[in-house]
N, C-alpha and C. Protein backbone atom coordinates (compact mmCIF):
# COMPACT_ATOMS: atom_id res chain seq x y z
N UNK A 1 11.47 -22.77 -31.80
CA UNK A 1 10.86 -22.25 -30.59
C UNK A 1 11.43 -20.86 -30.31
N UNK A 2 10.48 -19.94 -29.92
CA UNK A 2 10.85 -18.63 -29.55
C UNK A 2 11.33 -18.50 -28.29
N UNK A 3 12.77 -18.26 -27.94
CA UNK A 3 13.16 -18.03 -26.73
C UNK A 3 12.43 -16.72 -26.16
N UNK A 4 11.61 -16.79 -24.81
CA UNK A 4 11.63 -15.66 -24.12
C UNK A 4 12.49 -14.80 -23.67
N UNK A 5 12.13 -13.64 -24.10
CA UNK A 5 12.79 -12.32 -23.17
C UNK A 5 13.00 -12.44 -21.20
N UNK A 6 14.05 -12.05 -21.12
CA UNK A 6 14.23 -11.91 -19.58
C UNK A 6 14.90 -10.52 -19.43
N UNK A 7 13.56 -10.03 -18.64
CA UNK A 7 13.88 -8.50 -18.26
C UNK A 7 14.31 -7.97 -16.64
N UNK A 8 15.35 -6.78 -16.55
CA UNK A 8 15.54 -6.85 -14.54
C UNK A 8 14.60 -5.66 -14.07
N UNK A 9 13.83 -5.86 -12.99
CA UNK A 9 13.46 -4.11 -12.62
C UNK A 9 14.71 -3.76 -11.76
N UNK A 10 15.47 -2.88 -11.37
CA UNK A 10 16.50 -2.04 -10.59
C UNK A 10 15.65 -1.18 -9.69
N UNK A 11 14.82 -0.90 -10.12
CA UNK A 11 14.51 0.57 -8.77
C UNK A 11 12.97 0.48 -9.53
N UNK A 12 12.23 1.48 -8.79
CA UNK A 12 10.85 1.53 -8.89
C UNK A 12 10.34 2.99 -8.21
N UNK A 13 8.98 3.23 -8.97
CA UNK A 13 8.80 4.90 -8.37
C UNK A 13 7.19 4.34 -7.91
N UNK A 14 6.98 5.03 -6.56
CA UNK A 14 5.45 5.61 -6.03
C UNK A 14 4.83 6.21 -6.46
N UNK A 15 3.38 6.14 -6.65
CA UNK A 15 2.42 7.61 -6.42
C UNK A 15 1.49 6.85 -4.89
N UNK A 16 2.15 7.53 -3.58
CA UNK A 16 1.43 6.62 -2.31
C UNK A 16 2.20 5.67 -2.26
N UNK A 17 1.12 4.47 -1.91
CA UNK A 17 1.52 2.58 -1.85
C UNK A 17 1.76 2.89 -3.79
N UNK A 18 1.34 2.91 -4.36
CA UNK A 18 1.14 2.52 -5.35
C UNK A 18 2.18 2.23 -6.85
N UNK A 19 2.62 1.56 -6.55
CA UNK A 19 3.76 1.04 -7.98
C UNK A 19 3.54 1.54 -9.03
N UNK A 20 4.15 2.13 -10.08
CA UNK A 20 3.22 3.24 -11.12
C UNK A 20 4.19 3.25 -11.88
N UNK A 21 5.71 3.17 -12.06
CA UNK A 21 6.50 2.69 -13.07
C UNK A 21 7.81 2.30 -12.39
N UNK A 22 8.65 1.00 -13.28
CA UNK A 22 9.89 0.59 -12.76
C UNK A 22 10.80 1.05 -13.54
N UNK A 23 11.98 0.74 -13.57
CA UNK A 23 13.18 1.06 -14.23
C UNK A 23 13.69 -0.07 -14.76
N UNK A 24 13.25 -1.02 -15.84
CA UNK A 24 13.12 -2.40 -16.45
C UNK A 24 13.93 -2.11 -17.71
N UNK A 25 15.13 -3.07 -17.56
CA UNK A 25 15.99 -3.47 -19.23
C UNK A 25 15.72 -4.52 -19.24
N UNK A 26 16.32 -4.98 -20.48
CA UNK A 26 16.05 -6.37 -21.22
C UNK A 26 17.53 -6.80 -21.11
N UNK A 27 17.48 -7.84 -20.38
CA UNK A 27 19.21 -8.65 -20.07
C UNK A 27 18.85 -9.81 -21.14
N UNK A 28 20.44 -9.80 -21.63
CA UNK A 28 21.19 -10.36 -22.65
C UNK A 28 20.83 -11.63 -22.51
N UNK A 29 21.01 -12.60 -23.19
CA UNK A 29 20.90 -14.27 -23.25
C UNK A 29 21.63 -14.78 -22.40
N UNK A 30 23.02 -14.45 -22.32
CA UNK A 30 23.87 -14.50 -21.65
C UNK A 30 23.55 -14.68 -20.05
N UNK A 31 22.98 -13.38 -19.88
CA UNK A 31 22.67 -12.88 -18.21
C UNK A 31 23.67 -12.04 -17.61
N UNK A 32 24.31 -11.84 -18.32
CA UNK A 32 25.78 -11.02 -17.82
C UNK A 32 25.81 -9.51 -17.88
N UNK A 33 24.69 -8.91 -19.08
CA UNK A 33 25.06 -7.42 -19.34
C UNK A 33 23.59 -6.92 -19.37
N UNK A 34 23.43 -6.20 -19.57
CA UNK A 34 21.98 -5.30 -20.39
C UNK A 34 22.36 -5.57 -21.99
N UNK A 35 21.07 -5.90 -22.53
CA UNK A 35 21.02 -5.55 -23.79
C UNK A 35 20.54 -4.18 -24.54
N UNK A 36 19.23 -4.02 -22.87
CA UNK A 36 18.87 -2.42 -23.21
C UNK A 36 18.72 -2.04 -21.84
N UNK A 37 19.63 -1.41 -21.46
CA UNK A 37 19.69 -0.40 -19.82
C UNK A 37 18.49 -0.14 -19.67
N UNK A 38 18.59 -0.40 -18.07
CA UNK A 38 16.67 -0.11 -17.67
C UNK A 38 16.38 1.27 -17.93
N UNK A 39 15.06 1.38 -18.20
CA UNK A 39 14.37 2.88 -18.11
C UNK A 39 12.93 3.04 -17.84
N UNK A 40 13.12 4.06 -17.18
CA UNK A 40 11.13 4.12 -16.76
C UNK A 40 10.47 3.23 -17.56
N UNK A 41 9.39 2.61 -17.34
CA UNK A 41 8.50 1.93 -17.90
C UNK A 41 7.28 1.89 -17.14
N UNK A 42 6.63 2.08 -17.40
CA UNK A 42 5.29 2.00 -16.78
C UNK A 42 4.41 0.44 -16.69
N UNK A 43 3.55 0.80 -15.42
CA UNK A 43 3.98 -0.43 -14.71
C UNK A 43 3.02 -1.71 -15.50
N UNK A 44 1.78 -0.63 -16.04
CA UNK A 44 0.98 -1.60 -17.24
C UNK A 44 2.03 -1.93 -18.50
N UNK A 45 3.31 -1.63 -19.00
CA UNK A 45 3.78 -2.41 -20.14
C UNK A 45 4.33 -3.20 -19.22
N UNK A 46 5.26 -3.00 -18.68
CA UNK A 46 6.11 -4.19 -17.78
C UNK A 46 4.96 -5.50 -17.27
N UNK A 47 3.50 -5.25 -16.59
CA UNK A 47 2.33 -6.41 -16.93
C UNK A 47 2.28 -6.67 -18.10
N UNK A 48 2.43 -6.04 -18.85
CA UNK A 48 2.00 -6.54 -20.46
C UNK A 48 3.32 -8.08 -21.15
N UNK A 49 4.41 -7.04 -20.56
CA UNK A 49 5.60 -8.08 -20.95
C UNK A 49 5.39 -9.45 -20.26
N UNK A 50 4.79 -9.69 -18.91
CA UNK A 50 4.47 -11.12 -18.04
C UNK A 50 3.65 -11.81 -19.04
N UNK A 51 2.40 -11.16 -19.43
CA UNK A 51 1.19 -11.42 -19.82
C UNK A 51 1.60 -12.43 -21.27
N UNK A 52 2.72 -11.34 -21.77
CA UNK A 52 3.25 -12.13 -23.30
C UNK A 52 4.23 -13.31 -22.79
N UNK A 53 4.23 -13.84 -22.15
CA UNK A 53 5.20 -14.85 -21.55
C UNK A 53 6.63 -14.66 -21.34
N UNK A 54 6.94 -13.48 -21.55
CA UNK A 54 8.18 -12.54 -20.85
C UNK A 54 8.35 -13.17 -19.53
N UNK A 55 9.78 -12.73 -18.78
CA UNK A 55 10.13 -13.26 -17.27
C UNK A 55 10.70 -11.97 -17.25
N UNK A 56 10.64 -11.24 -15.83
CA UNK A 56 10.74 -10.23 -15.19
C UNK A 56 11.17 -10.69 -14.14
N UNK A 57 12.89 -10.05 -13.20
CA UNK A 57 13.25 -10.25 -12.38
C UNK A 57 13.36 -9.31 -11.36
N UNK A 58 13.35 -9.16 -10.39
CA UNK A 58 14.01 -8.15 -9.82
C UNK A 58 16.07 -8.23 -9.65
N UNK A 59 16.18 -7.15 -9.45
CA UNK A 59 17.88 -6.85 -9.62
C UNK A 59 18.06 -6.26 -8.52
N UNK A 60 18.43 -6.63 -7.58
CA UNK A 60 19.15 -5.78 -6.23
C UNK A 60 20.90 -5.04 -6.32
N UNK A 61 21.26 -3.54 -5.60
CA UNK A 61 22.47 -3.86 -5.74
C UNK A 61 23.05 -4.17 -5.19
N UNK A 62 24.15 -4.77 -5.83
CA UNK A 62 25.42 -5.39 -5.06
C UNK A 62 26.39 -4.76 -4.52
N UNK A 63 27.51 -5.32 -3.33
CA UNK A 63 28.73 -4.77 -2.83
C UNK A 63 29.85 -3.99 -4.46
N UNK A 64 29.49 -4.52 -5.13
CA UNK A 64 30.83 -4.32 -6.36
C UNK A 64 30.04 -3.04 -7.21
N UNK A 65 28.86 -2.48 -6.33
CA UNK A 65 28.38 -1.13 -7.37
C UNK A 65 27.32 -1.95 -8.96
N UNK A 66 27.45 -2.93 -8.75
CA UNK A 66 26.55 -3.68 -10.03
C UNK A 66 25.07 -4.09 -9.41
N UNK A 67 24.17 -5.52 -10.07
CA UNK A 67 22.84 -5.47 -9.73
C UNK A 67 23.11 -7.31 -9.59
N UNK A 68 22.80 -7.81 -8.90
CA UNK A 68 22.33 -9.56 -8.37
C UNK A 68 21.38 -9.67 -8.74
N UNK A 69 20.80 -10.77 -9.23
CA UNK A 69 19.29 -11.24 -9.76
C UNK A 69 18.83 -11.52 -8.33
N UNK A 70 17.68 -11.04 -8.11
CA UNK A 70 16.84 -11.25 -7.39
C UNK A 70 15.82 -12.41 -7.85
N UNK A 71 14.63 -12.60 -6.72
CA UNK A 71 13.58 -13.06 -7.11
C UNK A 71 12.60 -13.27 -8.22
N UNK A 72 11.83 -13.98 -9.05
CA UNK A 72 11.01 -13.19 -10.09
C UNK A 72 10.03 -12.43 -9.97
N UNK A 73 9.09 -10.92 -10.75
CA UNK A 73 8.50 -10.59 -10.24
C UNK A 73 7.00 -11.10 -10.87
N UNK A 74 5.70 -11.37 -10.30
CA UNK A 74 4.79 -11.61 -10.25
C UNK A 74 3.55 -10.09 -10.38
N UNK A 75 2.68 -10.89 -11.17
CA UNK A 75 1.51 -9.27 -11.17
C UNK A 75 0.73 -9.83 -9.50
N UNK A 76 0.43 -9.03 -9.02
CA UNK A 76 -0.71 -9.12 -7.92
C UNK A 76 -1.70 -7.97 -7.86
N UNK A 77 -2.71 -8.68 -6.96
CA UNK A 77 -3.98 -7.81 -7.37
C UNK A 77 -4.79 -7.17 -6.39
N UNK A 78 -4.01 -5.78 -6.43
CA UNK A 78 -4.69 -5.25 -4.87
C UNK A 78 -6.60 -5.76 -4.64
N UNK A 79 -6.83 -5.46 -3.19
CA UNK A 79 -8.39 -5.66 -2.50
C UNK A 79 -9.19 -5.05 -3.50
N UNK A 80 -8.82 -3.51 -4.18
CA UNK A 80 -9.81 -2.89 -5.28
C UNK A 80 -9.73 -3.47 -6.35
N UNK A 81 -9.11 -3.92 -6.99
CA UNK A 81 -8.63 -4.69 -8.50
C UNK A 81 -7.97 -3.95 -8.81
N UNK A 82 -6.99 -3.28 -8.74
CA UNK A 82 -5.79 -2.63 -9.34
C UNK A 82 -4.81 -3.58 -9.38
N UNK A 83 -4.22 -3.69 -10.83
CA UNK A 83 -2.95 -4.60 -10.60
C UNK A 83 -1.58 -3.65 -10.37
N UNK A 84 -0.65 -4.90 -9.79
CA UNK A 84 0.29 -3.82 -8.96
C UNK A 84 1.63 -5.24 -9.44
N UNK A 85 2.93 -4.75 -8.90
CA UNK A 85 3.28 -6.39 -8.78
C UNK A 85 3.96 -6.65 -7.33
N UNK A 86 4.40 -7.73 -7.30
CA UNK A 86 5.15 -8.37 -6.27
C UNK A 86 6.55 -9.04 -6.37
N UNK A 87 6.81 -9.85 -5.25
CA UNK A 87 7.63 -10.43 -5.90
C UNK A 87 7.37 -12.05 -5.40
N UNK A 88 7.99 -12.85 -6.12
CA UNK A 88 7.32 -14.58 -6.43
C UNK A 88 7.56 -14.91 -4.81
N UNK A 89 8.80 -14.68 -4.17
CA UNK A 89 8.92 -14.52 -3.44
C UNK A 89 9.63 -14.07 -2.39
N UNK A 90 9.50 -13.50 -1.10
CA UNK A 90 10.11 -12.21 -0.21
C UNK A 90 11.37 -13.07 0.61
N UNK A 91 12.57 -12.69 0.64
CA UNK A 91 13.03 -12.72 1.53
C UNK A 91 13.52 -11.80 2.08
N UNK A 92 14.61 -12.07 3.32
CA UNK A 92 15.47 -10.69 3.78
C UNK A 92 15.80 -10.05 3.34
N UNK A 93 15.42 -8.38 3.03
CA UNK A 93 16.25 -7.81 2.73
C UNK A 93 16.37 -7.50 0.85
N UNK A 94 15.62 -8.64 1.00
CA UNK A 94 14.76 -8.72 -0.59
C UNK A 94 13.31 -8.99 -0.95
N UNK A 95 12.59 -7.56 -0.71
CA UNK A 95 11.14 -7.46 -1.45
C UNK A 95 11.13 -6.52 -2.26
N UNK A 96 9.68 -6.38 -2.34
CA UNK A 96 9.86 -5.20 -3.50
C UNK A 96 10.47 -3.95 -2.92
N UNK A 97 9.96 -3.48 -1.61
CA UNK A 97 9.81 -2.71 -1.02
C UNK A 97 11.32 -2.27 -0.95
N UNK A 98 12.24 -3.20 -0.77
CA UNK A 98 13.49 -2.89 -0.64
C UNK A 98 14.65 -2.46 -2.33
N UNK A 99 13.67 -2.76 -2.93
CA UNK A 99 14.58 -1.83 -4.38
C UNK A 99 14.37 -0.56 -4.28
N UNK A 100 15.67 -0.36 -4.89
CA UNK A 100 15.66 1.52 -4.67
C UNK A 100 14.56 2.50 -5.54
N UNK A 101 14.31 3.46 -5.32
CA UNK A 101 13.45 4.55 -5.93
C UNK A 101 13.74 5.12 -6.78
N UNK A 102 12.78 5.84 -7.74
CA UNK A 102 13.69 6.73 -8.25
C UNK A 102 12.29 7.75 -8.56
């Protein structure tokens, strides 16, 4: 059996409302490190990686200067049909809205 990939987004960039690329690495088996430090990615491969049965998390940072696993993230589908994503689900202080920019 093929183990899935588990990837973190860290931060995320606008054009408007509009989600348009994240800053997505591929974390280790482990869960402990990066295997490949996030970097821009645009926001159709990062859908593409869900689509292939990939798991995508969000990563918030932490007090110690590092990143906490967040929530998982989910594609959603704006009123026009643009896909965009979300997250599985919002709490305090943790949505999308609240990862940093870049």
């Amino acid at each position: 059996m093929v183990e899935k990939a588990l990837y973190g987004i860290t931060a995320l960039r606008y054009a408007g409302s509009h989600v348009v690329e994240a800053m997505m690495g591929l974390i280790d088996s482990g869960h402990d490190r990066w295997d490949l430090r996030p970097s821009p990615t645009r926001i159709v491969e990062v859908i593409d990686r869900m689509v292939e049965g990939d798991t995508v998390i969000s990563m918030f940072p932490d007090d110690e200067g590092g990143f906490a696993p967040g929530p998982e993230v989910k594609v959603d589908l704006l009123p026009e049909g643009t896909e965009t994503l979300a997250l599985d689900e919002d709490a305090p202080g943790r949505s999308l809205q609240d990862l940093p920019r870049f």
